[in-house]
Protein backbone atom coordinates (compact mmCIF):
# COMPACT_ATOMS: atom_id res chain seq x y z
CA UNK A 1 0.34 -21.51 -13.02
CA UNK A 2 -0.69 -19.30 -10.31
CA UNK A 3 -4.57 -18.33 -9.75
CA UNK A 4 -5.79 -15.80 -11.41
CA UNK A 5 -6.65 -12.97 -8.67
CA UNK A 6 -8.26 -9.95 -10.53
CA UNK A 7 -11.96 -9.49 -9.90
CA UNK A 8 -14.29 -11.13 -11.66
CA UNK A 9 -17.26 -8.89 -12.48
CA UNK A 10 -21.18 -9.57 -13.75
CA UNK A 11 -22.67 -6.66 -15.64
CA UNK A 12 -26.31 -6.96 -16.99
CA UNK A 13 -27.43 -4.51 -19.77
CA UNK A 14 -24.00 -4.19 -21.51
CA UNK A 15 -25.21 -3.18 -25.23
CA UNK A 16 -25.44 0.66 -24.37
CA UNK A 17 -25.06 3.07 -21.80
CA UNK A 18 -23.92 2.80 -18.29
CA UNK A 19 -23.46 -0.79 -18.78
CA UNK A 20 -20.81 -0.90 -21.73
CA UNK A 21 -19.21 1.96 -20.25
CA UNK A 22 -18.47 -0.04 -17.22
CA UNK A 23 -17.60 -3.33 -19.20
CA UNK A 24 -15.19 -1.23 -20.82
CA UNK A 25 -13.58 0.37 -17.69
CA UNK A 26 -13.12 -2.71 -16.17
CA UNK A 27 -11.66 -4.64 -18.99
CA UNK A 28 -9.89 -1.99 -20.04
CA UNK A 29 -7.99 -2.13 -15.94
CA UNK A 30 -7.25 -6.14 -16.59
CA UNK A 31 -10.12 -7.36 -14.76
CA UNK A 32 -12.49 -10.09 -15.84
CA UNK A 33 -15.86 -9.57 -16.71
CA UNK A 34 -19.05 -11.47 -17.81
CA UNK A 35 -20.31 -9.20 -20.65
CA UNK A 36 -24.18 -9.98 -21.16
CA UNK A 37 -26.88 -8.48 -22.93
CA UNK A 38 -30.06 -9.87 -24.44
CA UNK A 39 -28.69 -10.38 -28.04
CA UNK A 40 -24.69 -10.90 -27.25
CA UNK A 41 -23.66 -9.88 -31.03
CA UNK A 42 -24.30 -6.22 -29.41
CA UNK A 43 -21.21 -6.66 -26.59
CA UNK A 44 -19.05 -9.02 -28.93
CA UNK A 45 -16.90 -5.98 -29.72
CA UNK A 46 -16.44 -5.39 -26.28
CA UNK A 47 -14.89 -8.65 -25.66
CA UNK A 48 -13.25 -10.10 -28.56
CA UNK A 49 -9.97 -8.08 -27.94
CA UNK A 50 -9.71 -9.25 -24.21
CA UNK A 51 -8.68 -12.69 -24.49
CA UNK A 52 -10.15 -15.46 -21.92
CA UNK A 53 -10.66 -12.85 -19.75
CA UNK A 54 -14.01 -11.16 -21.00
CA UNK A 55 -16.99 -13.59 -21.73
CA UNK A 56 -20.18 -12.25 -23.93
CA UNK A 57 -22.94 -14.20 -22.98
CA UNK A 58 -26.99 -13.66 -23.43
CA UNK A 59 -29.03 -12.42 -20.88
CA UNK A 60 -32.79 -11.62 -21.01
CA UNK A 61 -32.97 -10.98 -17.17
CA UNK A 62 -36.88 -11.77 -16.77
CA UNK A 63 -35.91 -15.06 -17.75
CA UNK A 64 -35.01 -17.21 -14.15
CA UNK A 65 -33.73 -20.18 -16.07
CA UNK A 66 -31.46 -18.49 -18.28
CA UNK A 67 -30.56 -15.99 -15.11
CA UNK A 68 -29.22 -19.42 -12.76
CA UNK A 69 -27.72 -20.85 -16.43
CA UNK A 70 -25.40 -17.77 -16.83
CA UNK A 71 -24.61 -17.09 -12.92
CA UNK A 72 -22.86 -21.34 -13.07
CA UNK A 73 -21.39 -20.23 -16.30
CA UNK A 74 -19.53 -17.56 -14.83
CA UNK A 75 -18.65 -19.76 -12.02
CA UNK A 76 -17.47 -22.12 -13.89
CA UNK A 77 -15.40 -20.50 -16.44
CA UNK A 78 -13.51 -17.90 -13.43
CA UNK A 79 -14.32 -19.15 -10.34
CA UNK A 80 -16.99 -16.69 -8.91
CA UNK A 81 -18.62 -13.42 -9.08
CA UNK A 82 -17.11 -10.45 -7.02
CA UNK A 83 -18.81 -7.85 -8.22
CA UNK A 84 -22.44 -8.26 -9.55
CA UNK A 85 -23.73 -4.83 -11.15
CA UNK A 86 -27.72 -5.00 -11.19
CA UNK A 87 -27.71 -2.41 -14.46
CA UNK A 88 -30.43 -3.80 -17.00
CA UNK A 89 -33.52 -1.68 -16.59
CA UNK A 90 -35.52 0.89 -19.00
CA UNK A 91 -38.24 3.57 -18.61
CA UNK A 92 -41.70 3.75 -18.84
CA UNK A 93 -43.55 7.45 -19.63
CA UNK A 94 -47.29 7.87 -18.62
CA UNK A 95 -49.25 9.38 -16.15
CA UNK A 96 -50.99 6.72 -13.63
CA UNK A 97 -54.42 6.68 -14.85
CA UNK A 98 -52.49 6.42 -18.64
CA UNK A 99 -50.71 3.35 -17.24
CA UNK A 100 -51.20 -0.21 -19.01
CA UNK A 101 -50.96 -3.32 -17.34
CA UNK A 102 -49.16 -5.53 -19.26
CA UNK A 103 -46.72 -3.11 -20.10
CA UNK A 104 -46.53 -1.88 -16.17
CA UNK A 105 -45.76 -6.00 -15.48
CA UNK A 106 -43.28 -5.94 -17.71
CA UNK A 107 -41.28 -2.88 -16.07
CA UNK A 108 -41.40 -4.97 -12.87
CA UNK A 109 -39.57 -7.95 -14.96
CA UNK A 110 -37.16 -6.26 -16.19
CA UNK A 111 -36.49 -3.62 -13.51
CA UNK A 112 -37.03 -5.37 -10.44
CA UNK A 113 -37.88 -9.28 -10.54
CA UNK A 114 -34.93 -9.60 -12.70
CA UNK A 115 -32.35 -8.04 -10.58
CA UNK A 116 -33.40 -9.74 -7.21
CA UNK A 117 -33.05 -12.98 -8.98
CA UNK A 118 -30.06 -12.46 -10.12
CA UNK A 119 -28.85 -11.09 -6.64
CA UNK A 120 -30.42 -14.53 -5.09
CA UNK A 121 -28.30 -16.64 -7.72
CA UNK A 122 -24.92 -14.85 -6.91
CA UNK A 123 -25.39 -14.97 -2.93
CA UNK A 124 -24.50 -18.50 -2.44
CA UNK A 125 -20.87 -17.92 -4.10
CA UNK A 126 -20.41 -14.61 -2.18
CA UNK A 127 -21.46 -16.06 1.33
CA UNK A 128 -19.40 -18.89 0.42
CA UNK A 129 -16.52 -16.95 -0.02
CA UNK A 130 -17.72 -14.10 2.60
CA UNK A 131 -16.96 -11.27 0.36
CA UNK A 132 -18.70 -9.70 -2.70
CA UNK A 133 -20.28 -6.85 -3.79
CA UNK A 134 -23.91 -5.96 -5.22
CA UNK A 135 -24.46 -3.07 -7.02
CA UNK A 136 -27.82 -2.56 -8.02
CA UNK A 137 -28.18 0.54 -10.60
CA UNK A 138 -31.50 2.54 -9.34
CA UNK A 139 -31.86 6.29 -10.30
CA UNK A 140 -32.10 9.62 -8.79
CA UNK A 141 -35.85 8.67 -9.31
CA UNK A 142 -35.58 6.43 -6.31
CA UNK A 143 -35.48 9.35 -4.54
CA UNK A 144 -37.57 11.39 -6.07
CA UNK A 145 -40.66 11.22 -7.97
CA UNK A 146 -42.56 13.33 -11.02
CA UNK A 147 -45.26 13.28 -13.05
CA UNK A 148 -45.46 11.16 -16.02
CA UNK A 149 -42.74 8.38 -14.62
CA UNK A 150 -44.59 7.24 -11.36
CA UNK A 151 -44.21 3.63 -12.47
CA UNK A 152 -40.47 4.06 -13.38
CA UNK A 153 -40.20 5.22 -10.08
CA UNK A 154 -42.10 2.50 -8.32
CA UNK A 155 -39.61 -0.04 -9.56
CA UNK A 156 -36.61 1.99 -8.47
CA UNK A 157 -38.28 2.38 -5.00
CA UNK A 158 -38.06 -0.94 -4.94
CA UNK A 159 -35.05 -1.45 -5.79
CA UNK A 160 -33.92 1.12 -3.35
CA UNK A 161 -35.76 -0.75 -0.43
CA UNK A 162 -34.55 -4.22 -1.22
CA UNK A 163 -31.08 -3.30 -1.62
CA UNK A 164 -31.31 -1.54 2.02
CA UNK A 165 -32.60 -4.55 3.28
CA UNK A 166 -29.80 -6.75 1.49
CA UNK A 167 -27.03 -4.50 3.10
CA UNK A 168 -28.30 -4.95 6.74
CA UNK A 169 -28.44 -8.60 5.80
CA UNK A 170 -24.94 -9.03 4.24
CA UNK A 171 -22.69 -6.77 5.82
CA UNK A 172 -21.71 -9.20 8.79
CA UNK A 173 -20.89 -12.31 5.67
CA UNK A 174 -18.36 -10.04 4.45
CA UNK A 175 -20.54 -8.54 0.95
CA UNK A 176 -21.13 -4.99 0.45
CA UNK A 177 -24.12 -3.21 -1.65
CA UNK A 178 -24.22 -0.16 -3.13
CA UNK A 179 -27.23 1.68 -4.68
CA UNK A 180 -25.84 4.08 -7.98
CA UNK A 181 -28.05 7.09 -8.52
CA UNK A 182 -27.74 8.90 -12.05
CA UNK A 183 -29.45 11.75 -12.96
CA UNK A 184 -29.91 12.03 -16.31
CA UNK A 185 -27.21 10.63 -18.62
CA UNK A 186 -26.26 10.21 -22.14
CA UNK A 187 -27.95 6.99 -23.06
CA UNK A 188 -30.68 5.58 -24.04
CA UNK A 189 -33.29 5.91 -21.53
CA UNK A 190 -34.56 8.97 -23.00
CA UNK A 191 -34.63 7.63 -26.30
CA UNK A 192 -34.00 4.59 -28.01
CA UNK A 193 -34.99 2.50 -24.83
CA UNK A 194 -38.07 4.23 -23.52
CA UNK A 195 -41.60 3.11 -23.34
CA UNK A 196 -44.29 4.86 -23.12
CA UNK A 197 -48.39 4.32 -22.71
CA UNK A 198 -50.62 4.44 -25.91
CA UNK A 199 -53.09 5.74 -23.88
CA UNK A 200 -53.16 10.32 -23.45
CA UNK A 201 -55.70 11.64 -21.25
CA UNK A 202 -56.10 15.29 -21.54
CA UNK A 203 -56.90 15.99 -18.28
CA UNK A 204 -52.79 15.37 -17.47
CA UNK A 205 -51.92 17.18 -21.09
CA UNK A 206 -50.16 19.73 -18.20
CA UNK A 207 -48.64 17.80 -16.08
CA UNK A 208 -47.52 14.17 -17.04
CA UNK A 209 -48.15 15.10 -21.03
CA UNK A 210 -45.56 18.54 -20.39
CA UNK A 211 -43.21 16.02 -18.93
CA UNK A 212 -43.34 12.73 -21.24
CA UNK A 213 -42.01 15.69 -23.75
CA UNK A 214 -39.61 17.46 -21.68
CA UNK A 215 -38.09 13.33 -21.34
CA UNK A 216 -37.86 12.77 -24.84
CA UNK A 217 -36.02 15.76 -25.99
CA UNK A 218 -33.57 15.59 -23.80
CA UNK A 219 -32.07 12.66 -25.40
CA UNK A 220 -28.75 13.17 -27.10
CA UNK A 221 -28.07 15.92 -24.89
CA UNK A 222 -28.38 14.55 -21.40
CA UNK A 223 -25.56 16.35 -18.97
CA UNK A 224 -24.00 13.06 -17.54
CA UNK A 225 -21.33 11.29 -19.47
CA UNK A 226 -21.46 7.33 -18.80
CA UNK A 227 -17.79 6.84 -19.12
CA UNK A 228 -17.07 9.52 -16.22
CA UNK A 229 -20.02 7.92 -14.30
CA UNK A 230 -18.48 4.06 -14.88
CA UNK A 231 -15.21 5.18 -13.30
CA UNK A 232 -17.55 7.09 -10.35
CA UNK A 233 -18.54 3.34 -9.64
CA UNK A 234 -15.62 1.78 -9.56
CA UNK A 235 -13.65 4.15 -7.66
CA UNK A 236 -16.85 4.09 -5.26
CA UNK A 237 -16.27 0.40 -5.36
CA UNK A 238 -12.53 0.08 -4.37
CA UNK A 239 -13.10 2.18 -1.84
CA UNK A 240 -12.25 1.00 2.07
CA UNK A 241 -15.69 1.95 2.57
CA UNK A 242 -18.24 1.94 -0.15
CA UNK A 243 -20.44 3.68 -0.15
CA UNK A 244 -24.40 2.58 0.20
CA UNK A 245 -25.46 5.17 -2.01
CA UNK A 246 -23.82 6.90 -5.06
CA UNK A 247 -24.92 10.03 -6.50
CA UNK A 248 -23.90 10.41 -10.23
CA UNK A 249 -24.17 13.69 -11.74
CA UNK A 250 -24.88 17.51 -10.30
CA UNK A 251 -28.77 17.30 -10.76
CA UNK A 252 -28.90 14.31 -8.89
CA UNK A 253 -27.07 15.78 -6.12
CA UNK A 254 -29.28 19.14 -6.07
CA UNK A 255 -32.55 17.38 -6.39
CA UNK A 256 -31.94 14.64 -3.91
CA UNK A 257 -30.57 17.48 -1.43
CA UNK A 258 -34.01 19.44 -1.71
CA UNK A 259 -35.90 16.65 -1.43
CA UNK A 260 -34.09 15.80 2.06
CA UNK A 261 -34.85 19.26 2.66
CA UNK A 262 -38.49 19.22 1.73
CA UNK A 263 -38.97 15.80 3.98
CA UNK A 264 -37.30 17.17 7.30
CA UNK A 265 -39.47 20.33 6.78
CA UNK A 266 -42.59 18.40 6.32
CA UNK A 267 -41.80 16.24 9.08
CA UNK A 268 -41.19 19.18 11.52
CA UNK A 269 -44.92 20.91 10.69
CA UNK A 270 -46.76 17.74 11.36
CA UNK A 271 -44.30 16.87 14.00
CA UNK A 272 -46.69 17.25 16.91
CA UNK A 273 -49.88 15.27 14.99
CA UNK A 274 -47.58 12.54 14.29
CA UNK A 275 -46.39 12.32 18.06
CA UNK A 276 -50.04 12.55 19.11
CA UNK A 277 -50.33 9.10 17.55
CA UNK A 278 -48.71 6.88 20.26
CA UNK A 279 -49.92 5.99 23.76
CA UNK A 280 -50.04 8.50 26.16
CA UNK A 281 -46.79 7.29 27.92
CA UNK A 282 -48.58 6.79 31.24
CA UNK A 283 -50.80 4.00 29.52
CA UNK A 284 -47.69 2.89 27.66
């Protein structure tokens, strides 16, 4: 019987959102996929109709054990991992001084920790093979910051910065990384998923109080539709050149525009103070 050749992918945070969307696209093409979530009863309907080609599997990601367990499961049961998509993640709504550290430790887990674990456990296979591709799911709020989500955005700073690092690292071993930036979308991050600090200062009732609201109600009618923004990925994906980045949605294009703008500008006024920093190039 001849090998099975259709890519094998790893999605994390499958039970709503961006995630299912995506496990659905790709199953739905033929491909293979390792379906996980935290409580796997949630993604059994996505797999059950798929044959031995989909495989539902439980994965808390701040959980290192579990994350190596699941990585030689889907070795073992397809082969490899082609595509690893870095998706689990949730929000956190408070202003800085609001912030609580157990709960601010526990955005890191999820957000960050988790996903360069996982990306450490797949390498091996992919460098092994010298091909893959990592696609860690950050946020137009890797790009730009507001009130009331600064440690939201912290993580997907990171996120951004790791995976920029990764890319320089991997691109000559044959694996590719791409960063997915959604505005806001039609999930749960707004609602049913978010966090947010016990703790309300007055002093911020105008600034990071306006916008914890402003979050909240927009769920259930966020612009972005997940299903458009899986098949964004995967046509980003199978492209001959993948992008590093990937925009999803108009307000992440617009804002992450103006804030390119806003940086050159501010670089330009302080241009000469910053230049005044270095040696004088005679004493260089």
């Amino acid at each position: 019987m001849p090998e099975n050749t259709s890519p094998v992918w790893l999605i994390t945070g499958c039970s709503t959102g961006l995630g299912r969307a995506l496990a659905t696209a790709v199953l739905g093409r033929g491909w293979r996929a390792v379906v996980t979530a935290r409580d796997p009863r949630q993604v059994a309907d996505l797999v059950e109709a798929h044959g031995d080609r989909a495989l539902a599997v439980a994965l808390d990601v701040t959980d290192p054990a579990r994350i190596t367990e699941v990585v030689k499961l889907a070795e073992a049961t397809f082969g490899r991992v082609d595509v690893l998509v870095n998706n689990a993640g949730y929000g956190y709504l408070a202003a800085v001084e609001e912030g609580e550290d157990a709960e601010i430790r526990t955005l890191f887990e999820t957000n960050v920790f988790g996903l360069m674990a996982l990306t450490r456990a797949v390498l091996p296979g992919m460098r092994a093979r010298r091909s893959g591709h990592v696609v860690n799911v950050s946020s137009l709020g890797g790009l730009a910051a507001f009130g009331a989500t600064g440690y939201y955005h912290a993580t997907k700073f990171a996120v951004e910065g790791i995976s920029e690092s990764l890319a320089a690292e991997v691109a000559p071993l044959g694996i590719k990384v791409t960063i997915v930036e959604p505005a806001a979308f039609r999930t749960n991050w707004s609602g049913p998923s978010m966090r947010q600090s016990a703790t309300s200062i007055d002093d911020y009732a105008e600034t990071a109080g306006k916008r914890r609201a402003a979050t909240t109600s927009t769920y259930g009618h966020q612009p972005g539709d997940p299903d458009r923004a899986a098949a964004a990925v995967i046509s980003a994906i199978e492209a001959d050149e993948p992008p590093l980045r990937l925009l999803l949605g108009q307000a992440a294009y617009d804002i992450a525009s103006a804030r390119l703008g806003a940086l050159k500008s501010t670089f330009d006024t302080w241009r000469e103070l910053t230049l005044s920093a270095d040696y004088p190039k005679e004493q260089a």
